[in-house]
PDB file of N, CA and C in Angstrom:
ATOM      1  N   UNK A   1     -24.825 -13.793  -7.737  1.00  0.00           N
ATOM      2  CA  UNK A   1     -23.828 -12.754  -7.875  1.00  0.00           C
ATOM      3  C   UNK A   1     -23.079 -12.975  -9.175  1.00  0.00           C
ATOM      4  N   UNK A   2     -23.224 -12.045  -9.974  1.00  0.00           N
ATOM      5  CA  UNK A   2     -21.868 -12.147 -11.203  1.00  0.00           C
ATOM      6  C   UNK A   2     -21.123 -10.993 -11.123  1.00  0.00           C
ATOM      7  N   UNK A   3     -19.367 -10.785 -11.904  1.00  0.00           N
ATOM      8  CA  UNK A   3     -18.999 -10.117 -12.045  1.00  0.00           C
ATOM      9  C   UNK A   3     -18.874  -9.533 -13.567  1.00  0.00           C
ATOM     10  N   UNK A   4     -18.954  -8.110 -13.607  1.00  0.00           N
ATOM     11  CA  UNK A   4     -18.935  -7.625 -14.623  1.00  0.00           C
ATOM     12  C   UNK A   4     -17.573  -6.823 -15.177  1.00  0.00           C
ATOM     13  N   UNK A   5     -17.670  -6.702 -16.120  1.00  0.00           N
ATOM     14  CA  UNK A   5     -16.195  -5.926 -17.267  1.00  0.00           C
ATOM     15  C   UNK A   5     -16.430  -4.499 -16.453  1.00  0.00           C
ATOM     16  N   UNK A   6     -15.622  -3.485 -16.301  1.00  0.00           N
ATOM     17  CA  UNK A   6     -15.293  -2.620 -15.778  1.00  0.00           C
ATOM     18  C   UNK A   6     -14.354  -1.507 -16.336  1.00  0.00           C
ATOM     19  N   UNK A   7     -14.444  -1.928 -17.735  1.00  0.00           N
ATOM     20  CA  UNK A   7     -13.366  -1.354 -18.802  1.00  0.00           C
ATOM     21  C   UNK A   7     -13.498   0.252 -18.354  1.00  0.00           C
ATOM     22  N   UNK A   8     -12.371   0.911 -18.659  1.00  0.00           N
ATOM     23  CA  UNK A   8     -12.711   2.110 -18.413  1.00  0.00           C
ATOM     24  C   UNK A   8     -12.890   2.691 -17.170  1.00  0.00           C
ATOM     25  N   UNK A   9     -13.547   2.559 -16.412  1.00  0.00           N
ATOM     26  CA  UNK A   9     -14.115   3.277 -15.287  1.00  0.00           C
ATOM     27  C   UNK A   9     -13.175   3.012 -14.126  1.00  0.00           C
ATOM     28  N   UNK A  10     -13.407   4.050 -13.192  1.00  0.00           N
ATOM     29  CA  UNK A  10     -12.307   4.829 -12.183  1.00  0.00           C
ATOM     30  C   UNK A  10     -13.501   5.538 -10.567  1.00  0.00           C
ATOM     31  N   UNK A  11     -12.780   4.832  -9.288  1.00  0.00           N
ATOM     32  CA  UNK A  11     -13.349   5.741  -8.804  1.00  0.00           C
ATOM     33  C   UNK A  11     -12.812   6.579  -8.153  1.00  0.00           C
ATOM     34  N   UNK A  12     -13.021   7.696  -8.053  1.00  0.00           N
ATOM     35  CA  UNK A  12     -12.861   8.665  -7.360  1.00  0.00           C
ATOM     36  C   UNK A  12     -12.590   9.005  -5.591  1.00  0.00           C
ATOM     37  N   UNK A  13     -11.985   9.279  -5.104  1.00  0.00           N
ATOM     38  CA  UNK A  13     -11.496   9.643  -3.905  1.00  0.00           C
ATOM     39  C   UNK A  13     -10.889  11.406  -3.739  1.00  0.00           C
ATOM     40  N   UNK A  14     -11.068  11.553  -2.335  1.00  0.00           N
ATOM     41  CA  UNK A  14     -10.199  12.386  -2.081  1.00  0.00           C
ATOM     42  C   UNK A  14     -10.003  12.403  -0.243  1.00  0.00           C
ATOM     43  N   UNK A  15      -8.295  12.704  -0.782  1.00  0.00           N
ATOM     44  CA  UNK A  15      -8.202  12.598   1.035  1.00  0.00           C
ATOM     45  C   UNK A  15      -8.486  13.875   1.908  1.00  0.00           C
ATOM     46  N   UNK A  16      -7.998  13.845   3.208  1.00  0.00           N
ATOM     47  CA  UNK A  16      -8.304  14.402   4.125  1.00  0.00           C
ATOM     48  C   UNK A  16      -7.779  16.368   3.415  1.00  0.00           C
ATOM     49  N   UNK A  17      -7.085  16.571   3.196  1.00  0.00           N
ATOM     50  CA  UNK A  17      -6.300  17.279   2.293  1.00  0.00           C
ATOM     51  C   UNK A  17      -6.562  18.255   0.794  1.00  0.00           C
ATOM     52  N   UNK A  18      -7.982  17.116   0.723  1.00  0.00           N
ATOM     53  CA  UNK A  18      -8.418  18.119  -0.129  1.00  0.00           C
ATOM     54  C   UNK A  18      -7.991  17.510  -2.034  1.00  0.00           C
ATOM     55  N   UNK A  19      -6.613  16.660  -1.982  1.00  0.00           N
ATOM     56  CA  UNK A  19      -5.678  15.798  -2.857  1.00  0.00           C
ATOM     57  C   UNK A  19      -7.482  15.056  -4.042  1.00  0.00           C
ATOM     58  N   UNK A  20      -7.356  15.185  -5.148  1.00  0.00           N
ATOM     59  CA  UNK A  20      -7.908  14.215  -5.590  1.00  0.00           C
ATOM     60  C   UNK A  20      -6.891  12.452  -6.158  1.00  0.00           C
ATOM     61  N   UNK A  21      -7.605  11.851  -5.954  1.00  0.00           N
ATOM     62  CA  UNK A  21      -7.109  10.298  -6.747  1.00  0.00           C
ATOM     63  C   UNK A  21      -7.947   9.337  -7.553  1.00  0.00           C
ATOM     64  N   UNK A  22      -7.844   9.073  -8.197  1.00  0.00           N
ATOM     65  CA  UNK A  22      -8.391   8.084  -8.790  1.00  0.00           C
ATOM     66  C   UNK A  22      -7.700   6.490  -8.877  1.00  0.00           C
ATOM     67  N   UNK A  23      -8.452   4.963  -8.840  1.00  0.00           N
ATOM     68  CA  UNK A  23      -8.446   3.987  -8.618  1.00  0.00           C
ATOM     69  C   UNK A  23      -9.014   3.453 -10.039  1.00  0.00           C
ATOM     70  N   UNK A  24      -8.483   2.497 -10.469  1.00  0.00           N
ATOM     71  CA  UNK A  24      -8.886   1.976 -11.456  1.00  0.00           C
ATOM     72  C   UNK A  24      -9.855   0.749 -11.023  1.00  0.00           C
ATOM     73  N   UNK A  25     -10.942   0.141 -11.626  1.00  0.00           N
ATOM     74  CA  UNK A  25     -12.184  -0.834 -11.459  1.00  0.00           C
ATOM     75  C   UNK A  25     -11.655  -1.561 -11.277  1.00  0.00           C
ATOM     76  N   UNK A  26     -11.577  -2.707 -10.852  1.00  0.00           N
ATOM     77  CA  UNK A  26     -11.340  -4.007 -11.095  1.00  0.00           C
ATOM     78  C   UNK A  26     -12.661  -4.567 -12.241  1.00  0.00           C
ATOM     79  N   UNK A  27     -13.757  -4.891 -11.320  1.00  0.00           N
ATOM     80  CA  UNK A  27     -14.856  -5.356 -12.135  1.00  0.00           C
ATOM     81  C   UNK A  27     -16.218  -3.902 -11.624  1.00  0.00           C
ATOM     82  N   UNK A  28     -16.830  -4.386 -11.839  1.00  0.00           N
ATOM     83  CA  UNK A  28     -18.095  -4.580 -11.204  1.00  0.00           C
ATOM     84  C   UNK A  28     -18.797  -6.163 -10.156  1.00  0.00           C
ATOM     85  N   UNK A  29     -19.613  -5.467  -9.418  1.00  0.00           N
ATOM     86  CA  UNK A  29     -20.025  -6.585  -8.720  1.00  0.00           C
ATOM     87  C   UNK A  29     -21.608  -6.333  -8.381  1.00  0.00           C
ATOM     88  N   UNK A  30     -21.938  -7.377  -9.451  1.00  0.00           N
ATOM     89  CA  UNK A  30     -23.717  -7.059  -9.221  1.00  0.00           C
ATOM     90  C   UNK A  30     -24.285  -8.395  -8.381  1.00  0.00           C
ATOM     91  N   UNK A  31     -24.811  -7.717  -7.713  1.00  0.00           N
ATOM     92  CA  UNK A  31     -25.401  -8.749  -6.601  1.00  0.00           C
ATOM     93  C   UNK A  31     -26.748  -9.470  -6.577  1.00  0.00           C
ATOM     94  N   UNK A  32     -27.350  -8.684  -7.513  1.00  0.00           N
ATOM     95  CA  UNK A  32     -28.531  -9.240  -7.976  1.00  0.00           C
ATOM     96  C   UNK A  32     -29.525  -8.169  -7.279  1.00  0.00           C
ATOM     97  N   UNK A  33     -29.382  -6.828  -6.837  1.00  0.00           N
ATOM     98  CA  UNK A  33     -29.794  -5.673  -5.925  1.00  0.00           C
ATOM     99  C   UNK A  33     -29.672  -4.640  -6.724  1.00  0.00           C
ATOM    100  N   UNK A  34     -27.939  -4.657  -6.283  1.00  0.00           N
ATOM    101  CA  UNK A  34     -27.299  -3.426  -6.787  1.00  0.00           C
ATOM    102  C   UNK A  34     -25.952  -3.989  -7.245  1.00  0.00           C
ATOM    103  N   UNK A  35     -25.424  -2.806  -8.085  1.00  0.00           N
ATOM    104  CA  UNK A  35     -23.877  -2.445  -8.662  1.00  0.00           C
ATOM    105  C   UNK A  35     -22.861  -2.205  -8.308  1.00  0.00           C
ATOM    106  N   UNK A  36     -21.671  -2.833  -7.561  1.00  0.00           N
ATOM    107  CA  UNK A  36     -20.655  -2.216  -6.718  1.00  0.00           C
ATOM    108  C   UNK A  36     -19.397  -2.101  -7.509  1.00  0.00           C
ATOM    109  N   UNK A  37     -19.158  -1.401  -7.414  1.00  0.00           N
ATOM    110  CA  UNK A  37     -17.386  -1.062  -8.190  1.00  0.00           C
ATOM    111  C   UNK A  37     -16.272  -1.437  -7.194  1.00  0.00           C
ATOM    112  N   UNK A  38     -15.783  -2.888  -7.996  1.00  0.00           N
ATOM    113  CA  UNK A  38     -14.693  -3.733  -7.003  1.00  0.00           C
ATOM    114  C   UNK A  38     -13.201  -2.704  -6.943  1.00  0.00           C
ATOM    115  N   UNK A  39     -12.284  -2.484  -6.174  1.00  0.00           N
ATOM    116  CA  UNK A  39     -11.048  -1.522  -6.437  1.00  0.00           C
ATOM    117  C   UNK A  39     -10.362  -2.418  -5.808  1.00  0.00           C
ATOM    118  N   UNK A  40      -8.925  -2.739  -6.120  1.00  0.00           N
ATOM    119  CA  UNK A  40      -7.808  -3.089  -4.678  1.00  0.00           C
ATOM    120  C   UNK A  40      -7.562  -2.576  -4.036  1.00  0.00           C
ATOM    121  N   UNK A  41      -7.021  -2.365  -3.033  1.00  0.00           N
ATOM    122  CA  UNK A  41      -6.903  -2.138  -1.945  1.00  0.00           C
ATOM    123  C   UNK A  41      -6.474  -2.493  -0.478  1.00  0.00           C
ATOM    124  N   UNK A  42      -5.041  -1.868  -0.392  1.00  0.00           N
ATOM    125  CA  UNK A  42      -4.344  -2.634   0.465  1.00  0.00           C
ATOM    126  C   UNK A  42      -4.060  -4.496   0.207  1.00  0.00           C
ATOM    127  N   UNK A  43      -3.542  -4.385  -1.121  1.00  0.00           N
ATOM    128  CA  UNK A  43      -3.619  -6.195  -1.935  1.00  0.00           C
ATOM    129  C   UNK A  43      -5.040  -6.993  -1.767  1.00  0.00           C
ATOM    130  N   UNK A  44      -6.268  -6.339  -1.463  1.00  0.00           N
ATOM    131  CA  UNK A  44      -7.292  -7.578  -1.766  1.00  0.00           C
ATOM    132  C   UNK A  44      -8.597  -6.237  -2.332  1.00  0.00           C
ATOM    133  N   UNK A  45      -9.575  -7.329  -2.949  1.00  0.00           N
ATOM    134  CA  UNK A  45     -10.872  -6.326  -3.536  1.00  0.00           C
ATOM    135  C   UNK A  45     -11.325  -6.169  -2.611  1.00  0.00           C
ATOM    136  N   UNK A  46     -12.296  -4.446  -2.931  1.00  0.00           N
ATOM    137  CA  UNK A  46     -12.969  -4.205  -1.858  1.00  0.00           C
ATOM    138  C   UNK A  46     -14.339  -3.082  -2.697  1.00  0.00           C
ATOM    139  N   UNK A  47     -15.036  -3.118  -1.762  1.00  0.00           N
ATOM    140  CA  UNK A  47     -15.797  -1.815  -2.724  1.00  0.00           C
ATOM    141  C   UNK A  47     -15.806  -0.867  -2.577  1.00  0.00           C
ATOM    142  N   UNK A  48     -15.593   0.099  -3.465  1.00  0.00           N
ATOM    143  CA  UNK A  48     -15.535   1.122  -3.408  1.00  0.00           C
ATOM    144  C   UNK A  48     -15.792   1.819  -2.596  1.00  0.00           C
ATOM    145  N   UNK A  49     -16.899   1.911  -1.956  1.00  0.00           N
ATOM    146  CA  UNK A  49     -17.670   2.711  -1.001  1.00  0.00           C
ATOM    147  C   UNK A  49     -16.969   2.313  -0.130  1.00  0.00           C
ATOM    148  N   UNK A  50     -16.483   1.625   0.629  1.00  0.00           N
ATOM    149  CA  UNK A  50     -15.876   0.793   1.696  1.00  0.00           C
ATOM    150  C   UNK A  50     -14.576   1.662   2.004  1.00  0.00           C
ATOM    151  N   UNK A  51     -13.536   1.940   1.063  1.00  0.00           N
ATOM    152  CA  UNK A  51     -12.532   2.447   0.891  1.00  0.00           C
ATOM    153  C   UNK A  51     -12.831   4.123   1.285  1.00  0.00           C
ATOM    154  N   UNK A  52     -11.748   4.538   2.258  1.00  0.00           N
ATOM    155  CA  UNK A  52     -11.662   5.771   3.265  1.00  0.00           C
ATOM    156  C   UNK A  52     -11.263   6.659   1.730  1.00  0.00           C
ATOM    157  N   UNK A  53     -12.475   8.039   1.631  1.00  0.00           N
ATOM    158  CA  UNK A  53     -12.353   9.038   0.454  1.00  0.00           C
ATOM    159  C   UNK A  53     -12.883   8.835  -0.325  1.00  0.00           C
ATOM    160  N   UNK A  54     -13.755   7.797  -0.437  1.00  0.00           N
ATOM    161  CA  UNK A  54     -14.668   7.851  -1.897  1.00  0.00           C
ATOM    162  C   UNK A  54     -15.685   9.097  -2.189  1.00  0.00           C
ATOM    163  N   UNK A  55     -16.080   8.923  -3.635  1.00  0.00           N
ATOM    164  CA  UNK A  55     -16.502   9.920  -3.998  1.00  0.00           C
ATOM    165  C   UNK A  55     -17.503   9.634  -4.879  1.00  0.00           C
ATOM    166  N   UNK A  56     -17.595   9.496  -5.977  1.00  0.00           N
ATOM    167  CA  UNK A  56     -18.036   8.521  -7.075  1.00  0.00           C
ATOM    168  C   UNK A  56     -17.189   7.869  -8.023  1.00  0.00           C
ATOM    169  N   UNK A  57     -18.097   7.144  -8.792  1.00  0.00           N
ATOM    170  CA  UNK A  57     -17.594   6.475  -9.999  1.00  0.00           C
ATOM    171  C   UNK A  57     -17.297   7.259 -11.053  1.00  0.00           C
ATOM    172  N   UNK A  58     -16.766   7.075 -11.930  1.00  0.00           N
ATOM    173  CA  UNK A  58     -16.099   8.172 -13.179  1.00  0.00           C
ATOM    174  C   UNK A  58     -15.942   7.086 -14.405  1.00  0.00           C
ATOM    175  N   UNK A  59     -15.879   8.102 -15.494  1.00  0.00           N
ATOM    176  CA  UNK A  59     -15.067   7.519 -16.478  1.00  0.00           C
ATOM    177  C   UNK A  59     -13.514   8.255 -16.730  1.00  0.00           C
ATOM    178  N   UNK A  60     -12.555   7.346 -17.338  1.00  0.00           N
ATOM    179  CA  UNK A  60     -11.264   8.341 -17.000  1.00  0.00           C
ATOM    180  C   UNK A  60     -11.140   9.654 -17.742  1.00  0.00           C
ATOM    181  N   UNK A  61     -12.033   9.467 -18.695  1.00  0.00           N
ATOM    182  CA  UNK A  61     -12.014  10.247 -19.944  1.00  0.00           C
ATOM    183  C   UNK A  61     -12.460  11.731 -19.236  1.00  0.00           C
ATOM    184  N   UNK A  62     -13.037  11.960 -18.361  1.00  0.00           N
ATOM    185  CA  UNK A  62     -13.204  12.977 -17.224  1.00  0.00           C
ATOM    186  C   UNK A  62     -11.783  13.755 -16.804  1.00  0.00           C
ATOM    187  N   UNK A  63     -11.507  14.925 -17.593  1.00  0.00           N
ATOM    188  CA  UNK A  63     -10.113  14.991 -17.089  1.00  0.00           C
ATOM    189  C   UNK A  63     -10.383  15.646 -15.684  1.00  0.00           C
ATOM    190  N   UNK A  64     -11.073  17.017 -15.827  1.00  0.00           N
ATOM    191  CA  UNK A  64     -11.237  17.854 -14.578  1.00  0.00           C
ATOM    192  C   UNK A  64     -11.940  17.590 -13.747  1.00  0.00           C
ATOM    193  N   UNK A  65     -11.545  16.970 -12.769  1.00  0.00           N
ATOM    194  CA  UNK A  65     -12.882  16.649 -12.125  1.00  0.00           C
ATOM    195  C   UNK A  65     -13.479  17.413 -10.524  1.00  0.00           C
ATOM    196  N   UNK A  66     -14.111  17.617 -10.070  1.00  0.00           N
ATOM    197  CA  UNK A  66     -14.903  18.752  -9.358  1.00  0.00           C
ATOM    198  C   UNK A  66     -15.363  17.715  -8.216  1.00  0.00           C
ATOM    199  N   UNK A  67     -15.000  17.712  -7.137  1.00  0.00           N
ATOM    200  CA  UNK A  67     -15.334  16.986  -6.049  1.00  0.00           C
ATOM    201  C   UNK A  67     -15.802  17.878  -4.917  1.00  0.00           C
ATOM    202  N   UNK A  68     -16.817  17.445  -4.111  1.00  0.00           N
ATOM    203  CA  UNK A  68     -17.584  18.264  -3.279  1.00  0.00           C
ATOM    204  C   UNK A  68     -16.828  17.505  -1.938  1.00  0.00           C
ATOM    205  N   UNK A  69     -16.408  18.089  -1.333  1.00  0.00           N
ATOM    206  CA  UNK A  69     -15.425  18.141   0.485  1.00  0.00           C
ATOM    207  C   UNK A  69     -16.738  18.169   1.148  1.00  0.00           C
ATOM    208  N   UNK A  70     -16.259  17.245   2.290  1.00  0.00           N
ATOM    209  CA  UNK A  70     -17.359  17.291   2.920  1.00  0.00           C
ATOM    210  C   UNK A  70     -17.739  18.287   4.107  1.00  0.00           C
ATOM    211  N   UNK A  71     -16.314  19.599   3.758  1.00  0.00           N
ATOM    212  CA  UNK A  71     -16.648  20.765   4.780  1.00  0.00           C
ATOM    213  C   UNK A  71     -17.817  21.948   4.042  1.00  0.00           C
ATOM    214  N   UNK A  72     -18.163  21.198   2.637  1.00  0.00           N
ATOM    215  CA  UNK A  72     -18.928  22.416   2.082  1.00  0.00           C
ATOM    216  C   UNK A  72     -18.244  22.595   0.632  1.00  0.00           C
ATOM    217  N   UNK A  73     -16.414  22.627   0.631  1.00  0.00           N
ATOM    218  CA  UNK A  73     -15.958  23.433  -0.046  1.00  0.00           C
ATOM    219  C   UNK A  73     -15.943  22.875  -1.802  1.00  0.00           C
ATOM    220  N   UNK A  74     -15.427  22.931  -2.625  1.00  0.00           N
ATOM    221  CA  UNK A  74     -15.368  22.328  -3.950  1.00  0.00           C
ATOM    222  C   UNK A  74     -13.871  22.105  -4.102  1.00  0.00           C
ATOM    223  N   UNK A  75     -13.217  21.226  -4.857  1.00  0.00           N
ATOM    224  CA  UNK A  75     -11.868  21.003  -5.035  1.00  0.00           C
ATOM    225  C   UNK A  75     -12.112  20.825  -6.185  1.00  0.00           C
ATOM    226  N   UNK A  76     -11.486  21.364  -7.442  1.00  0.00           N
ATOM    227  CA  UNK A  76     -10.892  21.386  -8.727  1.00  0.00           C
ATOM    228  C   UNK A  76      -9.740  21.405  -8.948  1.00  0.00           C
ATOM    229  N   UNK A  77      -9.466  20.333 -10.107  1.00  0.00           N
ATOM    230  CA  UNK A  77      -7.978  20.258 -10.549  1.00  0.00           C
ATOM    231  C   UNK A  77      -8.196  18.344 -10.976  1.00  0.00           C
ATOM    232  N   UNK A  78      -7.047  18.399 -11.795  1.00  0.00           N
ATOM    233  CA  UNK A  78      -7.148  16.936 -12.417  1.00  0.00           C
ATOM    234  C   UNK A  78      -6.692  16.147 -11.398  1.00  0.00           C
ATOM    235  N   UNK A  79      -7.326  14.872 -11.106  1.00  0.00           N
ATOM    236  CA  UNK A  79      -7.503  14.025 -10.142  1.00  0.00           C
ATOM    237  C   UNK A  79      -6.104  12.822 -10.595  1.00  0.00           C
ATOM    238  N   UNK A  80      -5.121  12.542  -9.835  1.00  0.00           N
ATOM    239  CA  UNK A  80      -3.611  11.820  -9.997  1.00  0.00           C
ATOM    240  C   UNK A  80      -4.037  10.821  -9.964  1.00  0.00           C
ATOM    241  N   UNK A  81      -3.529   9.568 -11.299  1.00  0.00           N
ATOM    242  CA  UNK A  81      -3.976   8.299 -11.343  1.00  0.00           C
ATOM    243  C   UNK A  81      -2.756   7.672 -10.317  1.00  0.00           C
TER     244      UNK A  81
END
């Protein structure tokens, strides 16, 4: 397992609500498999995927970002760091 630089990158969430958010990386975490994007959370790392609302990974430089709800619908509008 190593951890990797994570400069930049953000993941994406949205809550129940429809709300976008974004999370800043901690690292990366390659496992020797796959790529996980470490976030805090509730004071300890966790991965991304793990965390209630994920969405994908981003770069921040993404202002508008377009998230697919999982009732079908689309949510647009800039995502609150």
């Amino acid at each position: 397992m190593s951890l990797l630089a994570a400069d930049g990158h953000v993941a994406l969430f949205v809550t129940d609500e429809g709300d976008a958010r974004r999370l800043p990386l901690v690292c990366w975490r390659d496992d020797g498999v796959t790529v996980h994007g470490m976030v805090l959370y509730r004071g300890a790392l966790h991965r991304a995927e793990y965390v209630p609302g994920f969405r994908r990974y981003a770069h921040p430089l993404e202002d508008d970002v377009r998230v697919r709800r999982e009732d079908g619908s689309a949510h647009s509008g800039k995502a609150a760091v």
